[in-house]
N, C-alpha and C. Protein backbone atom coordinates (compact mmCIF):
# COMPACT_ATOMS: atom_id res chain seq x y z
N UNK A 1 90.16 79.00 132.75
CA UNK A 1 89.65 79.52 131.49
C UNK A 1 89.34 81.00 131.63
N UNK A 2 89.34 81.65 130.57
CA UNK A 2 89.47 83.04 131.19
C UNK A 2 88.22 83.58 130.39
N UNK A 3 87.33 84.32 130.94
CA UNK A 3 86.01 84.74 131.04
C UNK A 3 86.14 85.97 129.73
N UNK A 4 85.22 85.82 128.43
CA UNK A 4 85.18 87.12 127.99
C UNK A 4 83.78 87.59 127.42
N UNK A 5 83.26 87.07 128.70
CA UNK A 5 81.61 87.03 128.27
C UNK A 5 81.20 88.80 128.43
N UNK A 6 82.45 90.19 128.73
CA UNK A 6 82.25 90.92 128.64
C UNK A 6 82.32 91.59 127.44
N UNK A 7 82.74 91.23 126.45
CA UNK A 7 83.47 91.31 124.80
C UNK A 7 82.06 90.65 123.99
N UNK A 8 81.89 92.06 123.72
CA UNK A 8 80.68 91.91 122.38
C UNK A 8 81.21 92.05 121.43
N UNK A 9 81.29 91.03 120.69
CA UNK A 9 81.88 92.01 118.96
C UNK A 9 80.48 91.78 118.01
N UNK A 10 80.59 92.46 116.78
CA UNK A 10 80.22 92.98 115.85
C UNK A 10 80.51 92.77 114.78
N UNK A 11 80.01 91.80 114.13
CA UNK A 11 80.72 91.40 113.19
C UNK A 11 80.53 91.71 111.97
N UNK A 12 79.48 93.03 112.00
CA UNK A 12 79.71 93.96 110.23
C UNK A 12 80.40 94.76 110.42
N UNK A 13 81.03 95.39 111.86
CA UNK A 13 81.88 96.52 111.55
C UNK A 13 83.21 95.88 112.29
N UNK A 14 83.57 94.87 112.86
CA UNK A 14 84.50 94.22 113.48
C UNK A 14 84.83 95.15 114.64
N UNK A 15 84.03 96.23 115.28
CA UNK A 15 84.37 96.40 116.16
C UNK A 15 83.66 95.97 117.62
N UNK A 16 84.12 96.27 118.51
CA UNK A 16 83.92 95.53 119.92
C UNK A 16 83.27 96.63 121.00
N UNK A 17 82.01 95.79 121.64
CA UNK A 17 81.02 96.33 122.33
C UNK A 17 81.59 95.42 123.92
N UNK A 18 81.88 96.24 124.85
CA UNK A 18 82.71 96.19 126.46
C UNK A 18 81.49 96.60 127.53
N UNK A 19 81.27 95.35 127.95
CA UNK A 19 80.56 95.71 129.37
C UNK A 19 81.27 95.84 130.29
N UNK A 20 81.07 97.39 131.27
CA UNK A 20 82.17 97.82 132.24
C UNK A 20 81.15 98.30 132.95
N UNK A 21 81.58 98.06 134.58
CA UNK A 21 80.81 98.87 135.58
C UNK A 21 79.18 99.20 134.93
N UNK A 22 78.37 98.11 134.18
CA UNK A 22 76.76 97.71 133.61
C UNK A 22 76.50 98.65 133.48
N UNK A 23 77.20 99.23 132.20
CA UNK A 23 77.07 100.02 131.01
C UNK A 23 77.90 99.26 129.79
N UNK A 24 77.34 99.48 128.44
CA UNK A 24 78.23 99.18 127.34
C UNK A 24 79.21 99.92 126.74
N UNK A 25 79.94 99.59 126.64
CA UNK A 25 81.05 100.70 125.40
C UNK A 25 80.84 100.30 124.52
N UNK A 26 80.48 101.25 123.26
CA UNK A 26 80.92 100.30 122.14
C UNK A 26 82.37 101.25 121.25
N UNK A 27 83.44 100.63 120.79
CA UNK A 27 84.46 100.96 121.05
C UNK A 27 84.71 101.72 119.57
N UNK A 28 84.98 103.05 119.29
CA UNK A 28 85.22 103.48 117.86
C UNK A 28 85.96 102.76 116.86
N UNK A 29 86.71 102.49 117.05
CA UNK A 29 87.49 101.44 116.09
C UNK A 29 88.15 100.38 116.87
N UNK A 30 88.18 99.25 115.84
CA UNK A 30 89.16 98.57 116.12
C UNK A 30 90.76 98.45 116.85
N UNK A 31 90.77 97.83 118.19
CA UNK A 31 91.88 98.09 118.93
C UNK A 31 92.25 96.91 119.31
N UNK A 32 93.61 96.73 119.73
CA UNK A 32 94.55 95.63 120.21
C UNK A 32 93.77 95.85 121.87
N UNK A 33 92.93 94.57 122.51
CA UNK A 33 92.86 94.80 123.54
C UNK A 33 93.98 93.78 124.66
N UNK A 34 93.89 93.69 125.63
CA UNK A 34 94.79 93.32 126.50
C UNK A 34 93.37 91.92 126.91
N UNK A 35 94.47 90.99 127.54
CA UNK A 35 93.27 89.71 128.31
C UNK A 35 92.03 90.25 128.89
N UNK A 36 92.45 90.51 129.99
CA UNK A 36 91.35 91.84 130.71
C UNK A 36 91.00 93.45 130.38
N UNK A 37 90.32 93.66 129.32
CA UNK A 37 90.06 94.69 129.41
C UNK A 37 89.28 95.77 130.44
N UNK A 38 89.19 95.27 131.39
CA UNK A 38 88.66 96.18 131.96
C UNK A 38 89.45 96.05 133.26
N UNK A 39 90.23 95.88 133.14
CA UNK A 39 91.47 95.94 134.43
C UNK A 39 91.78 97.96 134.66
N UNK A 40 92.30 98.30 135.37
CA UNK A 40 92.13 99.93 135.46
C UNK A 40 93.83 99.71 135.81
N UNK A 41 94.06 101.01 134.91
CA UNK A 41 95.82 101.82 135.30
C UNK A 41 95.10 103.02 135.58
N UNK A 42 96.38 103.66 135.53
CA UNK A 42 96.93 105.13 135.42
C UNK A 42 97.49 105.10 134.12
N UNK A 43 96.66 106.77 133.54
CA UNK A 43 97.10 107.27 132.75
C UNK A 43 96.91 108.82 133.33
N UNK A 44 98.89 109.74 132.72
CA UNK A 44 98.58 111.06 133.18
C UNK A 44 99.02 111.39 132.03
N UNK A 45 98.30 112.80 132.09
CA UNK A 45 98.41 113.97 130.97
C UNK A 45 99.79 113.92 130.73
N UNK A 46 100.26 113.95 129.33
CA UNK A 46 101.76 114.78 128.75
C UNK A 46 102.24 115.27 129.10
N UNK A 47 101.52 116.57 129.39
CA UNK A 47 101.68 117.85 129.82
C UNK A 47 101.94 118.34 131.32
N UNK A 48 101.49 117.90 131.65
CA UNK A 48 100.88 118.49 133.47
C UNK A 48 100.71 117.39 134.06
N UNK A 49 101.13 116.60 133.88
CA UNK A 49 101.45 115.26 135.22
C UNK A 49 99.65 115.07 135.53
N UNK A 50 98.93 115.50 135.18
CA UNK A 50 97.33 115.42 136.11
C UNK A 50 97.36 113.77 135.81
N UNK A 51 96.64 112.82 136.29
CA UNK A 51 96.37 111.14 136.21
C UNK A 51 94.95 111.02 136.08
N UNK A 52 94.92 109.87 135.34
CA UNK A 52 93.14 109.39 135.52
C UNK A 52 93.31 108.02 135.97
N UNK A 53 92.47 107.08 136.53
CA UNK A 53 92.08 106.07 136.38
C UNK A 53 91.07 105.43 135.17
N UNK A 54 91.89 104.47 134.46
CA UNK A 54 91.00 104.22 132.98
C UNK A 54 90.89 102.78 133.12
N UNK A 55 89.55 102.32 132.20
CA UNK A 55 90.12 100.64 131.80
C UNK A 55 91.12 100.24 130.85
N UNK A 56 91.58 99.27 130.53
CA UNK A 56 92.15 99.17 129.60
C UNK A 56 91.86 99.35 128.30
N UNK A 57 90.44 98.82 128.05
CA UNK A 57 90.04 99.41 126.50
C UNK A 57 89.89 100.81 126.38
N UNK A 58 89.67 101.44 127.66
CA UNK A 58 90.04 103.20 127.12
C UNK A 58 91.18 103.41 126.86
N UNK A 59 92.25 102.74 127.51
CA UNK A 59 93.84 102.78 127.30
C UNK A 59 93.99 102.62 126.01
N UNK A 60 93.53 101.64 125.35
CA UNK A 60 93.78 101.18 124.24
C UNK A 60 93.29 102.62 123.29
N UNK A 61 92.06 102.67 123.28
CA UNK A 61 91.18 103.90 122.68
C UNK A 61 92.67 105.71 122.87
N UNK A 62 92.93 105.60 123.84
CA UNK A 62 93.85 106.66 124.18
C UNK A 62 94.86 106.60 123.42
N UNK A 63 95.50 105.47 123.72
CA UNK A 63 96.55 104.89 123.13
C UNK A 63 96.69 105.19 120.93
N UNK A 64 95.40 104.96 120.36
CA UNK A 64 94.67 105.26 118.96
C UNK A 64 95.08 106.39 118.89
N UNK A 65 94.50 107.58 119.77
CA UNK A 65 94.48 109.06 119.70
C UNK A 65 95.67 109.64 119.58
N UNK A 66 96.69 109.21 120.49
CA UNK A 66 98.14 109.50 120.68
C UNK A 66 98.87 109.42 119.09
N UNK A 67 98.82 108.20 118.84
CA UNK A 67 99.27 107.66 117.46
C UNK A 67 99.17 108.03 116.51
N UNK A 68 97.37 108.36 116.37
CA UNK A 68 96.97 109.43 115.10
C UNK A 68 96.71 110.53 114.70
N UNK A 69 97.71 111.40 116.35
CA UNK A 69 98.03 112.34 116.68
C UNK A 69 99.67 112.50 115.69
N UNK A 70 100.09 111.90 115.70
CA UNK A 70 101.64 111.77 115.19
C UNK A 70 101.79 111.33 113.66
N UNK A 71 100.47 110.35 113.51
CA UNK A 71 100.65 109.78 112.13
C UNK A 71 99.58 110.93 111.59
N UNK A 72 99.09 111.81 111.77
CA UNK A 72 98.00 113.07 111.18
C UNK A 72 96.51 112.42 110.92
N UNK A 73 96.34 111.00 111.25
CA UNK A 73 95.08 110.42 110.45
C UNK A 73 94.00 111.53 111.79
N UNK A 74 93.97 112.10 111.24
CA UNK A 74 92.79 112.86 111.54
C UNK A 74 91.24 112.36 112.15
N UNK A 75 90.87 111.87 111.04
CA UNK A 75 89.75 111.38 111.37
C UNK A 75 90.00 110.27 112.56
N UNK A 76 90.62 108.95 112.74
CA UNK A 76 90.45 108.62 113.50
C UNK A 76 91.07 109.10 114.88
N UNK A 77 91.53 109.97 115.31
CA UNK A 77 92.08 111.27 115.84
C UNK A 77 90.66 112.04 116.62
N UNK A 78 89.73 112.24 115.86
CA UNK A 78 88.46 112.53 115.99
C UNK A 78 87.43 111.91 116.56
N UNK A 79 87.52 110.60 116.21
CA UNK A 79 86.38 109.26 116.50
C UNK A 79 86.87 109.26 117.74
N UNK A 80 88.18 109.12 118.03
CA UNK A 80 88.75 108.87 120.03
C UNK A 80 88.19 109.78 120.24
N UNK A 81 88.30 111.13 119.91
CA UNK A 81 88.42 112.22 120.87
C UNK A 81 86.90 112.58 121.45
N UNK A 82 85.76 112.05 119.91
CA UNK A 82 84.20 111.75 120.25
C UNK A 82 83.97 110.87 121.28
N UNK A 83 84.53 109.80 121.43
CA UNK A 83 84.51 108.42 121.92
C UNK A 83 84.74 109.36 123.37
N UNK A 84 86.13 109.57 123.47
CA UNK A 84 86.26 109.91 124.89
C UNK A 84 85.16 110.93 125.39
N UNK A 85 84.80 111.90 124.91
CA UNK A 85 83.86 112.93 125.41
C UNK A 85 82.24 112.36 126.03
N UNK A 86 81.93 110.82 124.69
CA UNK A 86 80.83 110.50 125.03
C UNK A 86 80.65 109.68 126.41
N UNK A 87 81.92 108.81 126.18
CA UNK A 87 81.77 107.97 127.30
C UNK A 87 82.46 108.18 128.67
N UNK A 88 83.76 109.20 128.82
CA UNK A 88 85.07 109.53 129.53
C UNK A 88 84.68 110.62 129.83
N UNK A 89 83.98 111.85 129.86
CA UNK A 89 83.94 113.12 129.98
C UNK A 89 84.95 113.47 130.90
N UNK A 90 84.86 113.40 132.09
CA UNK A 90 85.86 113.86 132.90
C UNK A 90 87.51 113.35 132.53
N UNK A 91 87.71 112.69 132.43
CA UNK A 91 89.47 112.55 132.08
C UNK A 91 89.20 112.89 130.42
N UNK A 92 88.42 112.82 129.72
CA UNK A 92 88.78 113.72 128.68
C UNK A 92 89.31 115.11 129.01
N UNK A 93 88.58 115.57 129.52
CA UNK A 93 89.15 117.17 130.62
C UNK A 93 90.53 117.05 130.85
N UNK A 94 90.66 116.26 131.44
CA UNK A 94 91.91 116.23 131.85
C UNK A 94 92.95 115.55 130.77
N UNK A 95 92.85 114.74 130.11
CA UNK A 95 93.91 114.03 129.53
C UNK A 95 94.32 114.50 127.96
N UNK A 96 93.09 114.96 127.49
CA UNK A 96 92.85 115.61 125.70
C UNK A 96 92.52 116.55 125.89
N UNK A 97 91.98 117.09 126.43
CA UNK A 97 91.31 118.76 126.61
C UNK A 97 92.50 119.92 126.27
């Protein structure tokens, strides 16, 4: 059975609160998460090859930014880019900066 006693949701704003390394995320919008969210890749910059180590719900969160980078939605474009600064500081540096 697979454990998701780390997955808080929220059910006036439908979005999802992630216990990682006992701290919470709570996640700007709504995202497609993966089984394990908190499993860690690699993600590198566009640009300059630099890499981070992320969880997957930041992947996911990254993944938002990229998209509504291309589709212009701005605002939620914004909410990642808050999101990452509040909770990501350092690979924000590196990955959006």
């Amino acid at each position: 059975m697979i454990d998701l006693s780390y997955i808080i949701p929220d059910m006036k704003t439908n979005m999802k609160t992630i216990k990682y390394n006992n701290k919470e995320y709570k996640l700007p919008f709504a995202v497609a998460l993966p089984e394990d969210p908190t499993a860690t890749d690699v993600v590198k910059n566009r640009f300059n090859s630099e890499a981070c180590i992320l969880p997957a719900f930041a992947i996911a969160v990254y993944d938002v930014i990229m998209g509504s980078e291309m589709f212009q939605d701005w605002k939620s474009h914004r909410q990642g880019l808050d999101w990452f600064i509040k909770y990501f500081p350092r690979e924000y540096m590196v990955l959006l900066d």
